[in-house]
PDB file of N, CA and C in Angstrom:
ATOM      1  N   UNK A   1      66.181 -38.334 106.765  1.00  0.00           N
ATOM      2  CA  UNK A   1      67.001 -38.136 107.929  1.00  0.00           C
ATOM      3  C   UNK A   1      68.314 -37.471 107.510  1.00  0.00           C
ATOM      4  N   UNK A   2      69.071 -36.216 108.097  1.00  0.00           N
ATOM      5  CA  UNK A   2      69.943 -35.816 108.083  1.00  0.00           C
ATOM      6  C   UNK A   2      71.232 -36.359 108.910  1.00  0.00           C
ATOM      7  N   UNK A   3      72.478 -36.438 108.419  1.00  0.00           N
ATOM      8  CA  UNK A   3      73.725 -36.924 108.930  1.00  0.00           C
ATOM      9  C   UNK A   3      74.578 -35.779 108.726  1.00  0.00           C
ATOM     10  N   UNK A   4      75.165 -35.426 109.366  1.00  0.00           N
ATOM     11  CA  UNK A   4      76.692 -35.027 109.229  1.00  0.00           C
ATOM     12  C   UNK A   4      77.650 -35.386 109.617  1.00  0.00           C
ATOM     13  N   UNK A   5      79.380 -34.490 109.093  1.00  0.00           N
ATOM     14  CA  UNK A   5      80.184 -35.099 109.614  1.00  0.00           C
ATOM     15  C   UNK A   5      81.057 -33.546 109.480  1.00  0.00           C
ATOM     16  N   UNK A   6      81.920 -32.892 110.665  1.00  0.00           N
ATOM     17  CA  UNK A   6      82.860 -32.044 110.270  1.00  0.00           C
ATOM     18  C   UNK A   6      83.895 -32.304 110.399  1.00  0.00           C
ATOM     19  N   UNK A   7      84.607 -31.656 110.092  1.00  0.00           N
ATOM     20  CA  UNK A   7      86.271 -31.698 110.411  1.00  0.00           C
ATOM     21  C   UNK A   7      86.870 -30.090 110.169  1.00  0.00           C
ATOM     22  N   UNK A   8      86.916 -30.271 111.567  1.00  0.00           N
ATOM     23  CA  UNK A   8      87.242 -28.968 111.975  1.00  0.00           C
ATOM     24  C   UNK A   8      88.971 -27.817 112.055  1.00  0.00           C
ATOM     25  N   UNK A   9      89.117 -27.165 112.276  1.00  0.00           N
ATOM     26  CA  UNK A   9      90.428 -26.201 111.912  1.00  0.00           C
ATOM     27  C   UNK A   9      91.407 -26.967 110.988  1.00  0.00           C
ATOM     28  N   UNK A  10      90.992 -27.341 110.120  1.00  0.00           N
ATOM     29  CA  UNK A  10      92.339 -27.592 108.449  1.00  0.00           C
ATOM     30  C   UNK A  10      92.477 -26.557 108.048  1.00  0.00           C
ATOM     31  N   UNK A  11      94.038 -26.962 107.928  1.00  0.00           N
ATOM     32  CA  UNK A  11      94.870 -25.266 107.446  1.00  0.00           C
ATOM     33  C   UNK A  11      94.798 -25.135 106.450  1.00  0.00           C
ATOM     34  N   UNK A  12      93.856 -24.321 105.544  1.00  0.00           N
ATOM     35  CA  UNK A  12      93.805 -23.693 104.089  1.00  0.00           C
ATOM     36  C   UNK A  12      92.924 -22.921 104.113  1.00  0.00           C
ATOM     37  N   UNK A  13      93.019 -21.936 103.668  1.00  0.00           N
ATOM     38  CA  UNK A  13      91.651 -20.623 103.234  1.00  0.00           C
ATOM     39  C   UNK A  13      90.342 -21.553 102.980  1.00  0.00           C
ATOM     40  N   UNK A  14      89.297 -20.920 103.541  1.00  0.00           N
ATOM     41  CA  UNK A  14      87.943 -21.408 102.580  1.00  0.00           C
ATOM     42  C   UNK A  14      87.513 -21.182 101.449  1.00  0.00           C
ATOM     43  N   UNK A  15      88.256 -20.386 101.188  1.00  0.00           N
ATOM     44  CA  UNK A  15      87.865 -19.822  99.459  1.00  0.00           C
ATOM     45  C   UNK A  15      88.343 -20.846  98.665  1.00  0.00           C
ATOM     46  N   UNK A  16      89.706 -21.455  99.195  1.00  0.00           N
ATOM     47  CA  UNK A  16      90.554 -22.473  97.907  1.00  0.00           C
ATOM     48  C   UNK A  16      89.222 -23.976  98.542  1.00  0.00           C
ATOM     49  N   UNK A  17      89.092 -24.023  99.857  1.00  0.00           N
ATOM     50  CA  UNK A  17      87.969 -25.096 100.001  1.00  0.00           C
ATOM     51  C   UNK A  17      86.936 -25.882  99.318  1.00  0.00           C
ATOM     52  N   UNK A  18      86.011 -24.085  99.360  1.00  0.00           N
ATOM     53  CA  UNK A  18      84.742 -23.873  98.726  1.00  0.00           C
ATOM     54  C   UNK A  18      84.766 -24.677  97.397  1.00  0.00           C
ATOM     55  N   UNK A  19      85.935 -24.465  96.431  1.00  0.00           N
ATOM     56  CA  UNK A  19      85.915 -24.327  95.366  1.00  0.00           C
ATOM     57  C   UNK A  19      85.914 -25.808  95.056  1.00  0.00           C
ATOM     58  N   UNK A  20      86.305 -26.851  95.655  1.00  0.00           N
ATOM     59  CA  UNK A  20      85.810 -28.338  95.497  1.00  0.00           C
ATOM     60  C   UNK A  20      84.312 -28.423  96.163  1.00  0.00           C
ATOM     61  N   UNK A  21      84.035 -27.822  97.342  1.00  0.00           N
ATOM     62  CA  UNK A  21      82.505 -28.150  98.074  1.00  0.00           C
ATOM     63  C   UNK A  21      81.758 -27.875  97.261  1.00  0.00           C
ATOM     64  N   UNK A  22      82.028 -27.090  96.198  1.00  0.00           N
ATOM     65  CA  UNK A  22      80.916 -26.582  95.655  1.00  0.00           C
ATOM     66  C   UNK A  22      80.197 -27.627  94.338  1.00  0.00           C
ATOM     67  N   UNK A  23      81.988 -28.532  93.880  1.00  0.00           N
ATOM     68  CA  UNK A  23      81.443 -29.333  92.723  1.00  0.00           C
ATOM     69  C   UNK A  23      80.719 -30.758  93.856  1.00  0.00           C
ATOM     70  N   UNK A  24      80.352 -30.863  94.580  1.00  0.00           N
ATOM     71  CA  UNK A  24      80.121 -32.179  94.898  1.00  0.00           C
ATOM     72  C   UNK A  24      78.531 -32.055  95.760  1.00  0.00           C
ATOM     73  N   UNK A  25      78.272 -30.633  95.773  1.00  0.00           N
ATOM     74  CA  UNK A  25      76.875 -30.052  96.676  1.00  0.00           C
ATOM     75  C   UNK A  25      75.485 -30.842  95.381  1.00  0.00           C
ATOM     76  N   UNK A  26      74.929 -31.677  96.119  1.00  0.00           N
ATOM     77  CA  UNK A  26      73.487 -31.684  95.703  1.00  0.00           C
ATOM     78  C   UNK A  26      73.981 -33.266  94.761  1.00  0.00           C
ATOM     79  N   UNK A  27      75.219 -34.040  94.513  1.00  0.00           N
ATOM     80  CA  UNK A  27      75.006 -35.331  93.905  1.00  0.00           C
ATOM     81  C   UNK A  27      74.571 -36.429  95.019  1.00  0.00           C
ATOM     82  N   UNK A  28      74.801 -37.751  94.138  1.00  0.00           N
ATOM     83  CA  UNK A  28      74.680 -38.885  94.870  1.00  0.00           C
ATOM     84  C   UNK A  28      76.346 -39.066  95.936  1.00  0.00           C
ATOM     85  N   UNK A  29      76.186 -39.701  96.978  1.00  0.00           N
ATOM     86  CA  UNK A  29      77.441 -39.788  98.096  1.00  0.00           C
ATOM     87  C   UNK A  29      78.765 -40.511  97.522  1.00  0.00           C
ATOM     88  N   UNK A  30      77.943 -41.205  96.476  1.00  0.00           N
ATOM     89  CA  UNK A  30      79.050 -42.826  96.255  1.00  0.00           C
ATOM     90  C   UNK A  30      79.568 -42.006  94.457  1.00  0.00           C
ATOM     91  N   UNK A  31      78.638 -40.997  93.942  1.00  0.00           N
ATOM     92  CA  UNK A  31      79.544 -40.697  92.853  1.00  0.00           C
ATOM     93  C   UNK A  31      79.902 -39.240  93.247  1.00  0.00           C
ATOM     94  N   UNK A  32      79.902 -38.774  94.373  1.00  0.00           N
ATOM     95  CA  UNK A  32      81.023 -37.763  94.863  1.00  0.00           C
ATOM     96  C   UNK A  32      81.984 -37.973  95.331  1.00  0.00           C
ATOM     97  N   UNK A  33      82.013 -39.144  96.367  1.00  0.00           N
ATOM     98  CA  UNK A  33      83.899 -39.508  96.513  1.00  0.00           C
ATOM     99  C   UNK A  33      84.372 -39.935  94.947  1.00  0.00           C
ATOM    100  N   UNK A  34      83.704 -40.407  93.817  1.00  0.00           N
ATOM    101  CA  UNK A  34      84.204 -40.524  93.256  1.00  0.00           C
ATOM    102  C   UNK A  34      84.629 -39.154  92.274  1.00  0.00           C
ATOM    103  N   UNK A  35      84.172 -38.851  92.203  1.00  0.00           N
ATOM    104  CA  UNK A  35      84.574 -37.081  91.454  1.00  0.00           C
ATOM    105  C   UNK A  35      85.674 -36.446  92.746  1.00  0.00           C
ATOM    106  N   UNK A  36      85.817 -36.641  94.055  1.00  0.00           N
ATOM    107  CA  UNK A  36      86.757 -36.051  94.383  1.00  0.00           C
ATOM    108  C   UNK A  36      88.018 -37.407  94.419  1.00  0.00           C
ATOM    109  N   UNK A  37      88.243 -38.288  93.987  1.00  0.00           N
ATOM    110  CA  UNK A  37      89.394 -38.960  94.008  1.00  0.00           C
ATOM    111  C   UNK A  37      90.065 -38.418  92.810  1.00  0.00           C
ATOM    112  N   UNK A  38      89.100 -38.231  91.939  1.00  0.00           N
ATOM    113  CA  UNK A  38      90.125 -37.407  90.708  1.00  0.00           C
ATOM    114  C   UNK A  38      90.456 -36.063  90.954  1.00  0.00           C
ATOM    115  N   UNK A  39      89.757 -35.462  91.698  1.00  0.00           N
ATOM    116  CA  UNK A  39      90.090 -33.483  91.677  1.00  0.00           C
ATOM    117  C   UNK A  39      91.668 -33.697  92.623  1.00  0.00           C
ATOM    118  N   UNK A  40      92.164 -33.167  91.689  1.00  0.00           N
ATOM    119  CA  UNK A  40      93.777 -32.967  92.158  1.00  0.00           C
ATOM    120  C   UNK A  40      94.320 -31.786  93.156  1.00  0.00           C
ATOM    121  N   UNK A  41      93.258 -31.082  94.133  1.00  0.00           N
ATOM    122  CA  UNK A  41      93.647 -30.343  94.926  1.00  0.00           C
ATOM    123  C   UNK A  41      93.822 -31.193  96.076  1.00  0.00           C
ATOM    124  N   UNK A  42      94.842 -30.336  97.574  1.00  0.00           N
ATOM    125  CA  UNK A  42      94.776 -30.630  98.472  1.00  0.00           C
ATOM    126  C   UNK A  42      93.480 -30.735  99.521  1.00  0.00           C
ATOM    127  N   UNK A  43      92.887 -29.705  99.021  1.00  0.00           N
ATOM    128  CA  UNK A  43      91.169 -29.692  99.864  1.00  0.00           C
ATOM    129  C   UNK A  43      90.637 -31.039  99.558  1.00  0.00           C
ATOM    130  N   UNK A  44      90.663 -31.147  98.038  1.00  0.00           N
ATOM    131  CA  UNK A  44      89.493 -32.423  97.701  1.00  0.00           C
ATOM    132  C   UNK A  44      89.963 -33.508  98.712  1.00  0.00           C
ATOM    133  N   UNK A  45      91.028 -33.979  98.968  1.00  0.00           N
ATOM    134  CA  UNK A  45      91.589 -35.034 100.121  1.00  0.00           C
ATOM    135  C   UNK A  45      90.637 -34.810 101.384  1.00  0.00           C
ATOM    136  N   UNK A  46      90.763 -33.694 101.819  1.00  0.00           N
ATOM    137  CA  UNK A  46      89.807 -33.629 103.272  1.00  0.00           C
ATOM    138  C   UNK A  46      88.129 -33.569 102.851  1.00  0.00           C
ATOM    139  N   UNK A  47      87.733 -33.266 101.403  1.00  0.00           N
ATOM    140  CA  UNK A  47      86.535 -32.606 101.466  1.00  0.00           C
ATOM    141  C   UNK A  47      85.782 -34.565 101.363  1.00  0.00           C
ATOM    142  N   UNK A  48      87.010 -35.809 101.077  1.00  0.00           N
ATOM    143  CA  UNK A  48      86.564 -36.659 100.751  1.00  0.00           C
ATOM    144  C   UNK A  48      86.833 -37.417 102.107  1.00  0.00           C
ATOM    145  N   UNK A  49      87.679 -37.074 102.756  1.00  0.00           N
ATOM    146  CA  UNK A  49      88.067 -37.443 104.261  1.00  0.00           C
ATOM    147  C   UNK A  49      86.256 -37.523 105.260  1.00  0.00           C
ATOM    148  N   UNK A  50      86.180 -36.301 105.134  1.00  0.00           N
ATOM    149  CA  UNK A  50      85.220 -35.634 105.107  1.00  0.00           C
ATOM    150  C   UNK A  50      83.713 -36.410 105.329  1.00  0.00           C
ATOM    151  N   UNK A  51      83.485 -36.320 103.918  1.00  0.00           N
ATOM    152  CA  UNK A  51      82.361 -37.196 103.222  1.00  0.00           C
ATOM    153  C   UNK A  51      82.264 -38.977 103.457  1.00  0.00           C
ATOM    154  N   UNK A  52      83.725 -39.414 103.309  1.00  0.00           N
ATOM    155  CA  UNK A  52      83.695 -40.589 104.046  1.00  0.00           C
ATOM    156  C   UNK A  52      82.967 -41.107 105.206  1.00  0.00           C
ATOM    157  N   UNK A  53      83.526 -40.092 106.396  1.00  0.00           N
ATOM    158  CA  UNK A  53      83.149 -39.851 107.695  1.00  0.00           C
ATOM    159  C   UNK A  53      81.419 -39.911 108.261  1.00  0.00           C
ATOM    160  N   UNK A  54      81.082 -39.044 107.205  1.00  0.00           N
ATOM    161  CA  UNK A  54      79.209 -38.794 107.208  1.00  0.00           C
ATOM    162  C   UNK A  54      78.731 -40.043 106.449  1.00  0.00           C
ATOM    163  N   UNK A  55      79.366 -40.670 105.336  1.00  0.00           N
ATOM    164  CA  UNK A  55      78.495 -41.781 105.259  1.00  0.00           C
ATOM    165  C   UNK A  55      78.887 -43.098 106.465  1.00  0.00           C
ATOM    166  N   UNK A  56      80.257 -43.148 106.777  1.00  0.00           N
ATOM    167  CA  UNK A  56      80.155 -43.671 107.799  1.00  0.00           C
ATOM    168  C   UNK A  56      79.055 -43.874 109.231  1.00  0.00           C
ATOM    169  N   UNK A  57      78.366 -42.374 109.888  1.00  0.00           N
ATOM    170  CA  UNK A  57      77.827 -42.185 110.298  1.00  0.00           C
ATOM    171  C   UNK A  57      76.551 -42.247 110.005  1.00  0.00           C
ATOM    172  N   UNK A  58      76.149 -42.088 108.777  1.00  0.00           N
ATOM    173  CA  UNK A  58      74.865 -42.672 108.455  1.00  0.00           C
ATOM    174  C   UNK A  58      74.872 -44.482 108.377  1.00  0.00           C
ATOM    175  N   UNK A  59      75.863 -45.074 108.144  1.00  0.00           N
ATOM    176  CA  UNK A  59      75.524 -46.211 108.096  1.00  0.00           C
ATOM    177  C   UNK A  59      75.670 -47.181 109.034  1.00  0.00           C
ATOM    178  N   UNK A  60      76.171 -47.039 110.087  1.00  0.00           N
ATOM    179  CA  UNK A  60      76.748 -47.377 111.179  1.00  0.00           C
ATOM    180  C   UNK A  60      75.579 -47.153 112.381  1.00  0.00           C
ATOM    181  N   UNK A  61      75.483 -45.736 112.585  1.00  0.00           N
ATOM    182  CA  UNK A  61      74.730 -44.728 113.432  1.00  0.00           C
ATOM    183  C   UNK A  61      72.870 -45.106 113.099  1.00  0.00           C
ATOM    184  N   UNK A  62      72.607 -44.930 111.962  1.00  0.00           N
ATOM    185  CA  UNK A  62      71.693 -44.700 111.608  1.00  0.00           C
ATOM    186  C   UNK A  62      70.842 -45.832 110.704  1.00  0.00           C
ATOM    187  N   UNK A  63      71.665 -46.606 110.132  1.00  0.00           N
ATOM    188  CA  UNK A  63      71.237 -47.862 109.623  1.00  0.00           C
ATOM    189  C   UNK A  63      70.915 -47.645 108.480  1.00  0.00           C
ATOM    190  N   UNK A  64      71.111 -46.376 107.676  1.00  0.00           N
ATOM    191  CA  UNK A  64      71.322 -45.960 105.732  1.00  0.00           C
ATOM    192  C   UNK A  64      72.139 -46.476 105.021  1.00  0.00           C
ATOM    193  N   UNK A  65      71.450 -47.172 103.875  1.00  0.00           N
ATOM    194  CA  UNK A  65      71.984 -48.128 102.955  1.00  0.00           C
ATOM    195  C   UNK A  65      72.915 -46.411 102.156  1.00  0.00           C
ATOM    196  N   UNK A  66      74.622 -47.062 102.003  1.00  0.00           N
ATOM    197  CA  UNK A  66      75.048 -45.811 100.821  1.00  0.00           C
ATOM    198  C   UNK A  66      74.832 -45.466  99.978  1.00  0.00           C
ATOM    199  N   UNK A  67      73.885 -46.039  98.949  1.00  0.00           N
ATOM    200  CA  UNK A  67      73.477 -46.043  97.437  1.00  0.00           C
ATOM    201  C   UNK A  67      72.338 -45.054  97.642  1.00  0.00           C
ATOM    202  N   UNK A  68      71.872 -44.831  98.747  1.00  0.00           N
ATOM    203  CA  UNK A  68      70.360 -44.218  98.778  1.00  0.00           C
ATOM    204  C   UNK A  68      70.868 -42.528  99.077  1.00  0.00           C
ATOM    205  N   UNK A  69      72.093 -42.454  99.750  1.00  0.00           N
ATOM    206  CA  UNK A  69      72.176 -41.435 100.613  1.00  0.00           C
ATOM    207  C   UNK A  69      72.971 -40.107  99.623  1.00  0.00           C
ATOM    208  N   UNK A  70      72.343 -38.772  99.957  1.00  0.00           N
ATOM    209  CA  UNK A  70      72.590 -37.938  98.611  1.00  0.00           C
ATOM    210  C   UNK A  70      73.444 -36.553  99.747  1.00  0.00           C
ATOM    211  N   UNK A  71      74.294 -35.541  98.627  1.00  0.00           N
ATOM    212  CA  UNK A  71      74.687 -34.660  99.595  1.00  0.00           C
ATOM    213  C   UNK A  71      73.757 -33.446  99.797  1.00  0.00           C
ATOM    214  N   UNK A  72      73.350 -33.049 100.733  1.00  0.00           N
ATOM    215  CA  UNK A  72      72.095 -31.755 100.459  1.00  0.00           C
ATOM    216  C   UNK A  72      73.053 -30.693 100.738  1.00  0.00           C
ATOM    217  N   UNK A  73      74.036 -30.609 101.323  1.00  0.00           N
ATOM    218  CA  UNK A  73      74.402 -29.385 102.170  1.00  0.00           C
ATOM    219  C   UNK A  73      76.153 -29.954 102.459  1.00  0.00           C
ATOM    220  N   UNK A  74      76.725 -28.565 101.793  1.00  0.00           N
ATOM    221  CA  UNK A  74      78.930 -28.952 101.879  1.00  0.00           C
ATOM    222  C   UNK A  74      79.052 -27.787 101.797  1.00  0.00           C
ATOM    223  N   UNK A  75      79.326 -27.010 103.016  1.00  0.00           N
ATOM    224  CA  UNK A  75      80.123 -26.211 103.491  1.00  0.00           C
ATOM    225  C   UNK A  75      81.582 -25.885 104.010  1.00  0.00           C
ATOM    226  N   UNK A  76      81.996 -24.488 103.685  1.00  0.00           N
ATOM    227  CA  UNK A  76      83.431 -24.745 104.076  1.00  0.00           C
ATOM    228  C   UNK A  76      83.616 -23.438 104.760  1.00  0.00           C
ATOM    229  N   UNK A  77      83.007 -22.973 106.154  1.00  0.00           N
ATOM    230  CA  UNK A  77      83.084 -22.163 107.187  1.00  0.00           C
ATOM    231  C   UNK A  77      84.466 -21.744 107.872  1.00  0.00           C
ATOM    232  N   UNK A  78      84.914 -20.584 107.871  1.00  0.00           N
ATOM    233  CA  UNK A  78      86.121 -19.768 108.334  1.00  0.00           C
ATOM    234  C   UNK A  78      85.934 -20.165 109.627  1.00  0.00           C
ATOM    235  N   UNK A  79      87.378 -20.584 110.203  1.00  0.00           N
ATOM    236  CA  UNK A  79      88.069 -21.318 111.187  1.00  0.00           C
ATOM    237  C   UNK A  79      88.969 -19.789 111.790  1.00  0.00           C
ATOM    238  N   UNK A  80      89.663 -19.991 112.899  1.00  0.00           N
ATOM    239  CA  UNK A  80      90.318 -19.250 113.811  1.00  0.00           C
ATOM    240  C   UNK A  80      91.588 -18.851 112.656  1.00  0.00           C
ATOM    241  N   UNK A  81      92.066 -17.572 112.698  1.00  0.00           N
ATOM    242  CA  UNK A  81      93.431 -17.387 111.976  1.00  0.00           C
ATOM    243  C   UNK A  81      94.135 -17.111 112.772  1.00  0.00           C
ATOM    244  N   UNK A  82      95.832 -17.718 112.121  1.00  0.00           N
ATOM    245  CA  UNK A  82      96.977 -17.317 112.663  1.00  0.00           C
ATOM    246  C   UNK A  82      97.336 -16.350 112.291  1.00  0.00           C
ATOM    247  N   UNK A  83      97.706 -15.564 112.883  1.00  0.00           N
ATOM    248  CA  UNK A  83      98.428 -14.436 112.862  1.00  0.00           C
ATOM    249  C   UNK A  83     100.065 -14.529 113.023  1.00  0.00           C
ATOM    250  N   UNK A  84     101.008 -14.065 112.055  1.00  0.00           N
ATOM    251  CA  UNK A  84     102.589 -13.900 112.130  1.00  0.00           C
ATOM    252  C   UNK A  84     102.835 -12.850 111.388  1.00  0.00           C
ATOM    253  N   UNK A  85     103.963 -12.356 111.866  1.00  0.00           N
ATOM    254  CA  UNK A  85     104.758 -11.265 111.251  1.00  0.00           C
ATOM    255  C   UNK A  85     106.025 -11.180 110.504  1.00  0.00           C
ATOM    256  N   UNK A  86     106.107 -11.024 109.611  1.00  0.00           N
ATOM    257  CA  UNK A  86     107.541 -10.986 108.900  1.00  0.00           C
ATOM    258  C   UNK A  86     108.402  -9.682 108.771  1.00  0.00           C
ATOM    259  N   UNK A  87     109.728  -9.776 108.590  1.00  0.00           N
ATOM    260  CA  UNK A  87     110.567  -8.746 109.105  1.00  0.00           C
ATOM    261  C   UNK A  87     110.642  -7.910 107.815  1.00  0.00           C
ATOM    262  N   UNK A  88     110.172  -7.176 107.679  1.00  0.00           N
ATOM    263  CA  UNK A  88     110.568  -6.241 106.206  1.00  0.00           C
ATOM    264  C   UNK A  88     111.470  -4.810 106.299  1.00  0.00           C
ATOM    265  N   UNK A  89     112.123  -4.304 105.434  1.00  0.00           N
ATOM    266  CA  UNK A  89     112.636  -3.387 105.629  1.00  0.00           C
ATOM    267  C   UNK A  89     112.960  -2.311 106.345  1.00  0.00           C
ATOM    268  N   UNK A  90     113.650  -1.625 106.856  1.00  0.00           N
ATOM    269  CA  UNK A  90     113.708  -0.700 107.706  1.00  0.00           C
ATOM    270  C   UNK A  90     113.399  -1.204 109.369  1.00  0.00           C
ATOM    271  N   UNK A  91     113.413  -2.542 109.499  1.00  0.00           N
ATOM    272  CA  UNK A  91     112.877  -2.650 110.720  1.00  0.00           C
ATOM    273  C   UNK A  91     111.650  -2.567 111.182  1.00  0.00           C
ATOM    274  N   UNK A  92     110.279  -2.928 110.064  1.00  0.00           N
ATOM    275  CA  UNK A  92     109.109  -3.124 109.930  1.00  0.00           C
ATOM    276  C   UNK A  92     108.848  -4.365 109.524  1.00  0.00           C
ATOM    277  N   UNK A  93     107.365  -4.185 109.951  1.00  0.00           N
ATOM    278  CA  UNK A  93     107.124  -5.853 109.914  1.00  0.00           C
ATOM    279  C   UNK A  93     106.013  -6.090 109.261  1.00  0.00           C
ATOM    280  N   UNK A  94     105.392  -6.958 108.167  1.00  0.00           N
ATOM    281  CA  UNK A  94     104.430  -7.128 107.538  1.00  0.00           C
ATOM    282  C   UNK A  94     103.388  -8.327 108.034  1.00  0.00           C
ATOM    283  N   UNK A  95     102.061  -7.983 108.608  1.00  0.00           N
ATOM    284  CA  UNK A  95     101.820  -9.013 108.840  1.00  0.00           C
ATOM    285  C   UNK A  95     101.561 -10.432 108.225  1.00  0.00           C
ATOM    286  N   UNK A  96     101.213 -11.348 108.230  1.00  0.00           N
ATOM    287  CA  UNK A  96     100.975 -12.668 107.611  1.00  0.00           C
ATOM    288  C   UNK A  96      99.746 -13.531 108.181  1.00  0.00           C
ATOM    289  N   UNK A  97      98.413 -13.888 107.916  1.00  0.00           N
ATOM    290  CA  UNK A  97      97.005 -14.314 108.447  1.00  0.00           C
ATOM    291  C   UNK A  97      97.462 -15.622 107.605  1.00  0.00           C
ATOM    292  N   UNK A  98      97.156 -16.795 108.330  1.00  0.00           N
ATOM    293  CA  UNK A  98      97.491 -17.996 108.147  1.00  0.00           C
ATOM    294  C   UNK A  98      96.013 -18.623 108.447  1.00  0.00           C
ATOM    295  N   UNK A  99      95.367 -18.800 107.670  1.00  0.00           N
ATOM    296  CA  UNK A  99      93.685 -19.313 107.314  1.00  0.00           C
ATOM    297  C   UNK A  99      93.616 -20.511 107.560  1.00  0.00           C
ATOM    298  N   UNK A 100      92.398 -20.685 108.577  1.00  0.00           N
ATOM    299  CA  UNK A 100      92.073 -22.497 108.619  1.00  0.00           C
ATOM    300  C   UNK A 100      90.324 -22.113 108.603  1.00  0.00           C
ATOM    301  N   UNK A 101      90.033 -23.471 108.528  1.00  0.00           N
ATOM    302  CA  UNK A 101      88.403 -23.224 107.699  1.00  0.00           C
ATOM    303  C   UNK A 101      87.866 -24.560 108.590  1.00  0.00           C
ATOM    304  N   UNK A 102      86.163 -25.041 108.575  1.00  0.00           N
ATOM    305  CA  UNK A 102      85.780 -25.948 109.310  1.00  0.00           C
ATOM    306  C   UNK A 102      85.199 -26.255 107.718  1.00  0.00           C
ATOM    307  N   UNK A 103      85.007 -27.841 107.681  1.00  0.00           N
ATOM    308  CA  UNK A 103      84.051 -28.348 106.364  1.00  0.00           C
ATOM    309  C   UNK A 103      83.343 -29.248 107.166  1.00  0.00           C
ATOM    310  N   UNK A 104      82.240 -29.018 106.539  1.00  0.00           N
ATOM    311  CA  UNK A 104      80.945 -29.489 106.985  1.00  0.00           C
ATOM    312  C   UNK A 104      80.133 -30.281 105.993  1.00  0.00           C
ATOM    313  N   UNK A 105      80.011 -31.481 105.907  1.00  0.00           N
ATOM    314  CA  UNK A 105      78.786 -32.180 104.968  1.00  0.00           C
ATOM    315  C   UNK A 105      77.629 -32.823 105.603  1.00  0.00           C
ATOM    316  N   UNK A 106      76.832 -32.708 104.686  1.00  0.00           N
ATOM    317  CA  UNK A 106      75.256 -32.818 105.618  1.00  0.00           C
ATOM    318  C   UNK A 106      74.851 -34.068 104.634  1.00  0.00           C
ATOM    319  N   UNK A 107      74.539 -34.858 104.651  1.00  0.00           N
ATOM    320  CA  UNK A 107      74.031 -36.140 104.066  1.00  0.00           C
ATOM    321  C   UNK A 107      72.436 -36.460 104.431  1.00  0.00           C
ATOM    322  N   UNK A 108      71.419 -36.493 103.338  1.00  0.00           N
ATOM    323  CA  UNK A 108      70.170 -36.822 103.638  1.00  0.00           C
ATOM    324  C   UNK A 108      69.996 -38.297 102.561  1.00  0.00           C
ATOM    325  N   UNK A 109      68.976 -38.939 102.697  1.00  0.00           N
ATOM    326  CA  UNK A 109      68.168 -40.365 102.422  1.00  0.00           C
ATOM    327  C   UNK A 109      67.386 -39.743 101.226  1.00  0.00           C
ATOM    328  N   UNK A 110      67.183 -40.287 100.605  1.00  0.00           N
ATOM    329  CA  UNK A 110      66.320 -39.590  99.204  1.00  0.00           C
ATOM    330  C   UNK A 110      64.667 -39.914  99.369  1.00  0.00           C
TER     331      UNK A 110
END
């Protein structure tokens, strides 16, 4: 059985995202929050926010013991950008794209 959980428009590029989703794709649930309590980025916080959330929902929702439940699928999908402008020289303006991303974890039963 598949679970998920997203959390949707967090302000950071998906590229800086990805780059924790990617160490935690395909382990066990209970030793991936633990590998992201140590990763010292700001993503790993939500990517474990996150992951919390879906085993919540599997265990609650669905009646999956946590020890059983593995990650198949951690995505980190481009969200709406802000757009701003800054004042540069001569009375020109440079724009500025302010990146938010959706993360997505998919939790299956082994």
């Amino acid at each position: 059985m598949e679970v998920q959980a997203i959390l949707k428009n967090f302000r950071m590029s998906p590229q800086k995202v990805r780059e924790v989703v990617r160490q935690v794709q395909g382990m066990n649930a209970v030793q991936a929050l633990a590998v992201l309590q140590v990763v010292s980025r700001k993503s790993a916080r939500a990517v474990a926010k996150t992951l919390q959330s879906a085993i919540a929902n599997a265990e609650n929702n669905h009646g999956l013991k946590r020890e059983r439940l593995r990650v198949s699928g951690a995505f980190a999908q481009t969200a709406k950008s802000l757009k701003r402008f800054q004042p540069k020289a001569r009375g020109s303006a440079g724009p500025i794209i302010k990146r938010s991303s959706h993360i997505k974890i998919v939790l299956t039963d082994n």
